[in-house]
N, C-alpha and C. Protein backbone atom coordinates (compact mmCIF):
# COMPACT_ATOMS: atom_id res chain seq x y z
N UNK A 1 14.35 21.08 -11.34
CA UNK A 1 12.92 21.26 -11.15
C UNK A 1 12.23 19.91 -11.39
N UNK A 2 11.17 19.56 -10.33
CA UNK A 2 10.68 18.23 -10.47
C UNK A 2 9.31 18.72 -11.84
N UNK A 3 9.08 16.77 -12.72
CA UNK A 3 8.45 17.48 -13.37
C UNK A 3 7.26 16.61 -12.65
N UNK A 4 6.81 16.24 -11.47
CA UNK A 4 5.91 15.84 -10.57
C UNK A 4 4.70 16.96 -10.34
N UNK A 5 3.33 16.75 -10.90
CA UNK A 5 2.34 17.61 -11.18
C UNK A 5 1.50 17.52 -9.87
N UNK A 6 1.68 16.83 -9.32
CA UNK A 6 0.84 15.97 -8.21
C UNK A 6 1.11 16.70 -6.79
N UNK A 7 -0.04 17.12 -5.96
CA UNK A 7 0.06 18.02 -4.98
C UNK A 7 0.21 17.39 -3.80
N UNK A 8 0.24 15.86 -3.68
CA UNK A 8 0.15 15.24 -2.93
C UNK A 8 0.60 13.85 -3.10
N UNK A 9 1.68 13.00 -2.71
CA UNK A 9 2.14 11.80 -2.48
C UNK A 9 1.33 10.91 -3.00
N UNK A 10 1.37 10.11 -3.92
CA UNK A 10 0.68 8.88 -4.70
C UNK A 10 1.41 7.40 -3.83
N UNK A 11 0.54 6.48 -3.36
CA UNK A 11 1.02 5.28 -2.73
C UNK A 11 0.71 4.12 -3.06
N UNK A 12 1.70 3.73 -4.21
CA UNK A 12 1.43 2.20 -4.87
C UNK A 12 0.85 1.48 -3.99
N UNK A 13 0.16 0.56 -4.64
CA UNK A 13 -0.69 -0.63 -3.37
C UNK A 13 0.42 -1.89 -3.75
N UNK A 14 1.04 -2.00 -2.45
CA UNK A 14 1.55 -3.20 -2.41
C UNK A 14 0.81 -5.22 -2.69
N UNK A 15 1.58 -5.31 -3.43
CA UNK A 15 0.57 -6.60 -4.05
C UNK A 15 0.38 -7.54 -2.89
N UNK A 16 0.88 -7.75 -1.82
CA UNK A 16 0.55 -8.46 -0.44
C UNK A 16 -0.96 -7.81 -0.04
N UNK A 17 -1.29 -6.62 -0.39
CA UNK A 17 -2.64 -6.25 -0.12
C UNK A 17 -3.93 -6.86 -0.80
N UNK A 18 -5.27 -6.94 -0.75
CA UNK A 18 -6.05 -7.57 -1.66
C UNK A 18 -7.29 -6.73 -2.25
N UNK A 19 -6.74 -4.96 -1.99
CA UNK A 19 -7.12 -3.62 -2.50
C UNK A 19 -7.73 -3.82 -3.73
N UNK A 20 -8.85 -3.96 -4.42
CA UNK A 20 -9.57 -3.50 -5.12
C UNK A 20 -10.59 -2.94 -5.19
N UNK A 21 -11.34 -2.23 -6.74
CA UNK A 21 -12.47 -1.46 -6.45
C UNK A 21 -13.03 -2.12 -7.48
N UNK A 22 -14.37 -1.48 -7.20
CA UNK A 22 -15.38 -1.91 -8.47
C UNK A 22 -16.25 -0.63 -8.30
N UNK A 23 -16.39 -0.28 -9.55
CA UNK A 23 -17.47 0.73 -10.05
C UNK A 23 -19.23 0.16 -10.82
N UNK A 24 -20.36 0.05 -9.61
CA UNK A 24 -21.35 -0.32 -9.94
C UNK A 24 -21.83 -0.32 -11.12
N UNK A 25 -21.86 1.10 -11.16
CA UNK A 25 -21.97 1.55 -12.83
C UNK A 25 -21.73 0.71 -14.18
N UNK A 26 -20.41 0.15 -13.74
CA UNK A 26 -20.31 -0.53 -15.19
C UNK A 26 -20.09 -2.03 -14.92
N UNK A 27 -20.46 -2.65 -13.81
CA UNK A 27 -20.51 -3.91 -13.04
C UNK A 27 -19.83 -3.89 -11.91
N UNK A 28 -20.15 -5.38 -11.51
CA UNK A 28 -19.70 -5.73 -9.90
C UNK A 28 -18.21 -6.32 -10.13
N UNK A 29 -17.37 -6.47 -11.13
CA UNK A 29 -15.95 -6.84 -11.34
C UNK A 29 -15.27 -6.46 -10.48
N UNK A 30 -14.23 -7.11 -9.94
CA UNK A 30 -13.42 -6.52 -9.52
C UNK A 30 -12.14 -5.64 -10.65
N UNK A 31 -11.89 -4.40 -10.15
CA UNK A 31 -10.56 -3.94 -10.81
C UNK A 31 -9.28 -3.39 -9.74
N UNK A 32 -7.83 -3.41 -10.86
CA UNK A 32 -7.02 -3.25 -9.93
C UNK A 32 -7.18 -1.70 -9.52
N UNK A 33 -6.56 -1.96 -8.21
CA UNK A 33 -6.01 -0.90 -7.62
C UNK A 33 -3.89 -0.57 -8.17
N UNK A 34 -3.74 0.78 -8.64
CA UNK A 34 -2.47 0.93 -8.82
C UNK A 34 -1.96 1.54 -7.87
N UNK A 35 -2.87 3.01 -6.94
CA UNK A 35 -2.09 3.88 -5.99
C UNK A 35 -2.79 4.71 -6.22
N UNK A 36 -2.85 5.09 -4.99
CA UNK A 36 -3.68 6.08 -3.87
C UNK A 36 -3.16 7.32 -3.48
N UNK A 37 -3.90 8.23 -2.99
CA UNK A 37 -3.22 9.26 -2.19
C UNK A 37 -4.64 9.73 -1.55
N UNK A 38 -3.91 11.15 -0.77
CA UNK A 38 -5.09 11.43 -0.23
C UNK A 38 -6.31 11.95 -1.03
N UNK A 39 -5.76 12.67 -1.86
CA UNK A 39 -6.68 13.39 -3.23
C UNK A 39 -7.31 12.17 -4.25
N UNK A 40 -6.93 11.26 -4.36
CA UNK A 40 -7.53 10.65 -5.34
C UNK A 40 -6.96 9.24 -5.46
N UNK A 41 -7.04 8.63 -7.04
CA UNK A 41 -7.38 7.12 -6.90
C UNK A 41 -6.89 6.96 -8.36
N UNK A 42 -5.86 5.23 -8.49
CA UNK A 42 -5.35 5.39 -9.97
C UNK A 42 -5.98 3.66 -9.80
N UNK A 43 -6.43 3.37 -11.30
CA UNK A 43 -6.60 1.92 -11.13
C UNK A 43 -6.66 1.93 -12.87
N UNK A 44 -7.13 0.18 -12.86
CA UNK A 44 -7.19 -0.47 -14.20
C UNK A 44 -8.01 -1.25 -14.12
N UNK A 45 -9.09 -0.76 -15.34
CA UNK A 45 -10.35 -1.40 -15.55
C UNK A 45 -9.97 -2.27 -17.27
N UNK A 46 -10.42 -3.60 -16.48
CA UNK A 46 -9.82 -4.39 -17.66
C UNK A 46 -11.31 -4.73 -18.68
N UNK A 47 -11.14 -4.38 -19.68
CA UNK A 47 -12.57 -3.90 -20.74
C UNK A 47 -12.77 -5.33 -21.12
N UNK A 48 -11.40 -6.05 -21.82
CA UNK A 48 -11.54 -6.54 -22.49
C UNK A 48 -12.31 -6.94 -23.72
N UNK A 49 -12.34 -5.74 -24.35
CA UNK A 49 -12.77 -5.03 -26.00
C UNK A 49 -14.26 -4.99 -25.62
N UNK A 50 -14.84 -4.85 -24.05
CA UNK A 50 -16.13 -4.38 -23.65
C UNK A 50 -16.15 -2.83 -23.71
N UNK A 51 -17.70 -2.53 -23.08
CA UNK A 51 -17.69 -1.55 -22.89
C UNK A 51 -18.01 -0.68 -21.68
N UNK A 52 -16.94 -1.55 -21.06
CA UNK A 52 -17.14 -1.18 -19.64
C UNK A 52 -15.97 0.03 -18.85
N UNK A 53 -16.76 1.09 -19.44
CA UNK A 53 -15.53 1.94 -19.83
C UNK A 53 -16.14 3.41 -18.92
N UNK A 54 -15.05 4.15 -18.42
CA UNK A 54 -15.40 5.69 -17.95
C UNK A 54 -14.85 6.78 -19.11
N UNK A 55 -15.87 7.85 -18.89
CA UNK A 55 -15.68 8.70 -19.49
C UNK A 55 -15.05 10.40 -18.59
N UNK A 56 -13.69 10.73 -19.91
CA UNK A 56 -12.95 11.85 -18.82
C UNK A 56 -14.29 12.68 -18.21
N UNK A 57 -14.02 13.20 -16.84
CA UNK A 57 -14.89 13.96 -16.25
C UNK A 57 -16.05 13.84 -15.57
N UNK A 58 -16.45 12.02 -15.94
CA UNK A 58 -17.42 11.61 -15.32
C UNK A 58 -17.27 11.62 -13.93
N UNK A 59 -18.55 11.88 -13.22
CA UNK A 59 -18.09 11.45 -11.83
C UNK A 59 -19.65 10.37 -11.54
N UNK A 60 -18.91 9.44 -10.71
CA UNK A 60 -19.06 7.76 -10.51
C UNK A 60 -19.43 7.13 -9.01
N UNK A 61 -19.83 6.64 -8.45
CA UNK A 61 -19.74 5.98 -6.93
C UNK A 61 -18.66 4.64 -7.22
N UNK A 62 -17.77 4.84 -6.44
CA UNK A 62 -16.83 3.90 -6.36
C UNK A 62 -16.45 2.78 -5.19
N UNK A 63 -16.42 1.48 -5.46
CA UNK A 63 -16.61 0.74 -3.85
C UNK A 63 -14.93 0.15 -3.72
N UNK A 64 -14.26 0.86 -3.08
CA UNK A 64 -13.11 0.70 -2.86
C UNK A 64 -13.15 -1.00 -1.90
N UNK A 65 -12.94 -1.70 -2.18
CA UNK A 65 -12.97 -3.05 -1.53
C UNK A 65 -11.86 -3.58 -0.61
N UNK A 66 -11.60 -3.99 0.62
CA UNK A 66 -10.62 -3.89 2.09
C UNK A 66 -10.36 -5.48 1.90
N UNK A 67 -11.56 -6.22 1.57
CA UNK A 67 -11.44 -7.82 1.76
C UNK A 67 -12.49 -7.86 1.00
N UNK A 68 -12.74 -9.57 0.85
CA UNK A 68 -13.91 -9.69 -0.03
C UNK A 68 -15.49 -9.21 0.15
N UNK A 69 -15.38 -8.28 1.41
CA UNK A 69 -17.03 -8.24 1.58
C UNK A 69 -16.66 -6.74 2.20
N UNK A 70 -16.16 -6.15 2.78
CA UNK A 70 -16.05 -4.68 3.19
C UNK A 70 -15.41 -3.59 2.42
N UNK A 71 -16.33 -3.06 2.36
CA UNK A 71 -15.43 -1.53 1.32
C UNK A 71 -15.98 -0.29 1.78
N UNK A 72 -15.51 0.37 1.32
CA UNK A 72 -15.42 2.25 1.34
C UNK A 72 -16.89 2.99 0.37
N UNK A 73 -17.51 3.08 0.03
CA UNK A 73 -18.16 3.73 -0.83
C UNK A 73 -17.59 5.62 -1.02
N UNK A 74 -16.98 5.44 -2.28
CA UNK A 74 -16.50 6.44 -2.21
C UNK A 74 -17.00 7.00 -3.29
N UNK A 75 -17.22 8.71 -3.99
CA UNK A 75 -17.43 9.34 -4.76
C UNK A 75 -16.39 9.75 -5.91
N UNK A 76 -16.29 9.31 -6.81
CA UNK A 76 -14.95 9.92 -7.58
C UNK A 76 -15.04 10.65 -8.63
N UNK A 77 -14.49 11.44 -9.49
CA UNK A 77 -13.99 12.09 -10.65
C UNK A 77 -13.20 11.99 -11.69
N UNK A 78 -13.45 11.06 -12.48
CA UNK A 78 -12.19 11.12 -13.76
C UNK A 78 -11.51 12.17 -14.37
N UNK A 79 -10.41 11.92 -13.94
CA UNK A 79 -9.29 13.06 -14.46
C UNK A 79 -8.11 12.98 -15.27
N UNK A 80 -8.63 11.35 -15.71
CA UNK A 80 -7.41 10.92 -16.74
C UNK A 80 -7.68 9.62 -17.25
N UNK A 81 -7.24 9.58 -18.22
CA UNK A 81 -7.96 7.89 -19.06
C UNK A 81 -7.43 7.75 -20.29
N UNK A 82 -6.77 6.77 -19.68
CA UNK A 82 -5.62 6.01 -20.98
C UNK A 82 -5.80 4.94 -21.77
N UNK A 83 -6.70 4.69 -23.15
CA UNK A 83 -7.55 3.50 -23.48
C UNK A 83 -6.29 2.94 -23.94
N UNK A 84 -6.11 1.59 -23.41
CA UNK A 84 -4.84 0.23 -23.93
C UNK A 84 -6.14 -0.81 -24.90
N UNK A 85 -5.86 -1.92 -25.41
CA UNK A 85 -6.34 -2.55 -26.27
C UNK A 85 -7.52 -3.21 -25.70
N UNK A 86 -6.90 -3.82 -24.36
CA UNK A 86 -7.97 -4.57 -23.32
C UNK A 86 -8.23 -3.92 -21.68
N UNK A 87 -7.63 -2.75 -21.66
CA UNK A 87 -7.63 -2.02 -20.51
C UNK A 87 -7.96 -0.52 -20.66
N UNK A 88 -8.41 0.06 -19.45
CA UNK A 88 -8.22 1.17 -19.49
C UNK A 88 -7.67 1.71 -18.49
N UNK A 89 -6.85 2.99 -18.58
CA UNK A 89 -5.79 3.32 -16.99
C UNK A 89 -6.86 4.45 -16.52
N UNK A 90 -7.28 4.87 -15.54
CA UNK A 90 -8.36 5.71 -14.85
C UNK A 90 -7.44 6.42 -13.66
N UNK A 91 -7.62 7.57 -14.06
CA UNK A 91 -6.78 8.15 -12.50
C UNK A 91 -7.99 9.50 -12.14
N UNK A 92 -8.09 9.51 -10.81
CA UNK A 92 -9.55 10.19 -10.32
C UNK A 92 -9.20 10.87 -9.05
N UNK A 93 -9.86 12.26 -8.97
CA UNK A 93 -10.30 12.50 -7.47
C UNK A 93 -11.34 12.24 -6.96
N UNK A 94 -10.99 12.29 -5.57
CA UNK A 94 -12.31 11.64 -4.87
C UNK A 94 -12.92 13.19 -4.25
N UNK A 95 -14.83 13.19 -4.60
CA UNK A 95 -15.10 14.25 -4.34
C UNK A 95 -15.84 13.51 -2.79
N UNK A 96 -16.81 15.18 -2.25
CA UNK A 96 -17.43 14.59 -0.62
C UNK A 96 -16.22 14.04 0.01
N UNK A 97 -15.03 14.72 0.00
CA UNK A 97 -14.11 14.42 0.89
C UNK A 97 -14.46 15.46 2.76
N UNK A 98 -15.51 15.80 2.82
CA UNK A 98 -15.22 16.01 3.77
C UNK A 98 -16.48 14.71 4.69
N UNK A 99 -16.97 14.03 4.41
CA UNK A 99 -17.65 12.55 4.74
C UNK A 99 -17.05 11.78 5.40
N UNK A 100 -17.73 11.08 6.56
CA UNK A 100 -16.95 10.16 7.79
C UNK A 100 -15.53 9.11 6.60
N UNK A 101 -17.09 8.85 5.60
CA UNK A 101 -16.31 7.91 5.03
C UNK A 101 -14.97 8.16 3.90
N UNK A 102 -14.65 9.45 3.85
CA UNK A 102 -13.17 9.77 3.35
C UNK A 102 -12.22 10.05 4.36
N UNK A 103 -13.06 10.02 5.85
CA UNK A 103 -11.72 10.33 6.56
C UNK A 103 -11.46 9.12 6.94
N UNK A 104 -12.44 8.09 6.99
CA UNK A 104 -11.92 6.70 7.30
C UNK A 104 -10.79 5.96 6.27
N UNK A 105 -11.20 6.31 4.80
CA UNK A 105 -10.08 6.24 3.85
C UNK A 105 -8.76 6.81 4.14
N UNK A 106 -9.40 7.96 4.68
CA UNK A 106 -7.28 8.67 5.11
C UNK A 106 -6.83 8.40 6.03
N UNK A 107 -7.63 7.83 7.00
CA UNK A 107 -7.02 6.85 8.23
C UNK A 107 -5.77 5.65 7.38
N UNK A 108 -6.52 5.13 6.01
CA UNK A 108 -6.32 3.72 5.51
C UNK A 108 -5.01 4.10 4.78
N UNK A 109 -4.86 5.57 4.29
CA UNK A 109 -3.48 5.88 3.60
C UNK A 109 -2.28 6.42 5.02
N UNK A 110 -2.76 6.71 6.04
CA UNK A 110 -1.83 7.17 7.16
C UNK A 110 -1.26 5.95 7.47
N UNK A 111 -2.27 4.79 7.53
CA UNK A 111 -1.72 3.45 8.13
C UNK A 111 -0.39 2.98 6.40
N UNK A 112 -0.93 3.07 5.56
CA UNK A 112 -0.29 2.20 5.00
C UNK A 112 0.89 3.14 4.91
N UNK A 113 1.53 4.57 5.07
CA UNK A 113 2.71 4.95 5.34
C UNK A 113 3.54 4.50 6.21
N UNK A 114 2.47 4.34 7.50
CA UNK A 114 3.08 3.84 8.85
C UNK A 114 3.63 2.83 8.56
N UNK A 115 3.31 1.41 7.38
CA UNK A 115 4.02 0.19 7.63
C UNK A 115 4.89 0.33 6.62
N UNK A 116 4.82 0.80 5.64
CA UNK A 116 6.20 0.93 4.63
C UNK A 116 7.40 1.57 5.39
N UNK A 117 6.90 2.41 6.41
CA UNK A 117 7.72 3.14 7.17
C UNK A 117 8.59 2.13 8.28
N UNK A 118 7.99 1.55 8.77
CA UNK A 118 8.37 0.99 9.92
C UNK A 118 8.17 -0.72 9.72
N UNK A 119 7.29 -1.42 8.25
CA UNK A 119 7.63 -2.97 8.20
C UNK A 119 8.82 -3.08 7.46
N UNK A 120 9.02 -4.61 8.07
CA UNK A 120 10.60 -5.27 7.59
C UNK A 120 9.66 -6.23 6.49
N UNK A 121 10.58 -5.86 5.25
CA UNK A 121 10.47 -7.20 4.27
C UNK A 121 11.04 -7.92 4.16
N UNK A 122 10.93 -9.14 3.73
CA UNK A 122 11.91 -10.36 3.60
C UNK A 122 12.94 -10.12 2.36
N UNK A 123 14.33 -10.55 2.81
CA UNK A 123 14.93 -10.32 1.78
C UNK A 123 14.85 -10.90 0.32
N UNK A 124 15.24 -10.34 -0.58
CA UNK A 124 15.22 -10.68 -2.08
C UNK A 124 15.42 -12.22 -2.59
């Protein structure tokens, strides 16, 4: 029996990508992106003993960032939050998923299957 809670495929962001978000709310920083799916969103907001911090259950406007100037405005939900010393781990669903702009996001997770699927990496 898997002990996988998750109803739907989570998709690390490959570090060749330049995927980040920033949450207005608590500044214009950039933070990482860890992995995606269609339901939701895992990242790391680096505090650094600030207080630039989410709270479980909050829900947030989130600017998922493509390159340095185009992003997603997306709606999210905290559904998990792991405080580290100088970080925090945030894992979220995204609500108003039925909005142009979440299906343009699931366009962005279909594509990035398509190339894990079908790109060649350079060897080791």
């Amino acid at each position: 029996m898997s002990s996988e809670r998750r109803k739907v495929k989570r998709r690390e962001i490959l570090e060749k990508f330049s995927f980040y978000i920033c949450v207005p709310k608590i500044g214009f920083a950039r933070h990482k992106v860890n992995d995606i799916s269609e339901l939701g969103i895992g990242f790391t907001i680096e505090t650094l003993g600030g207080e630039f911090k989410l709270d479980a259950q909050e829900q947030v406007e989130l600017h998922f960032y493509l390159n340095q100037s185009l992003y997603l405005p997306l709606k999210i939900q905290v559904m998990r939050r792991i405080d580290g010393s100088n970080t925090q781990e945030v894992g979220a669903v995204f609500l108003d998923t039925s909005t142009a702009v979440h299906q343009t996001f699931l366009t962005l997770v279909k594509f990035l299957d398509q190339i894990v699927e079908t790109g060649i990496s350079p060897p080791p």
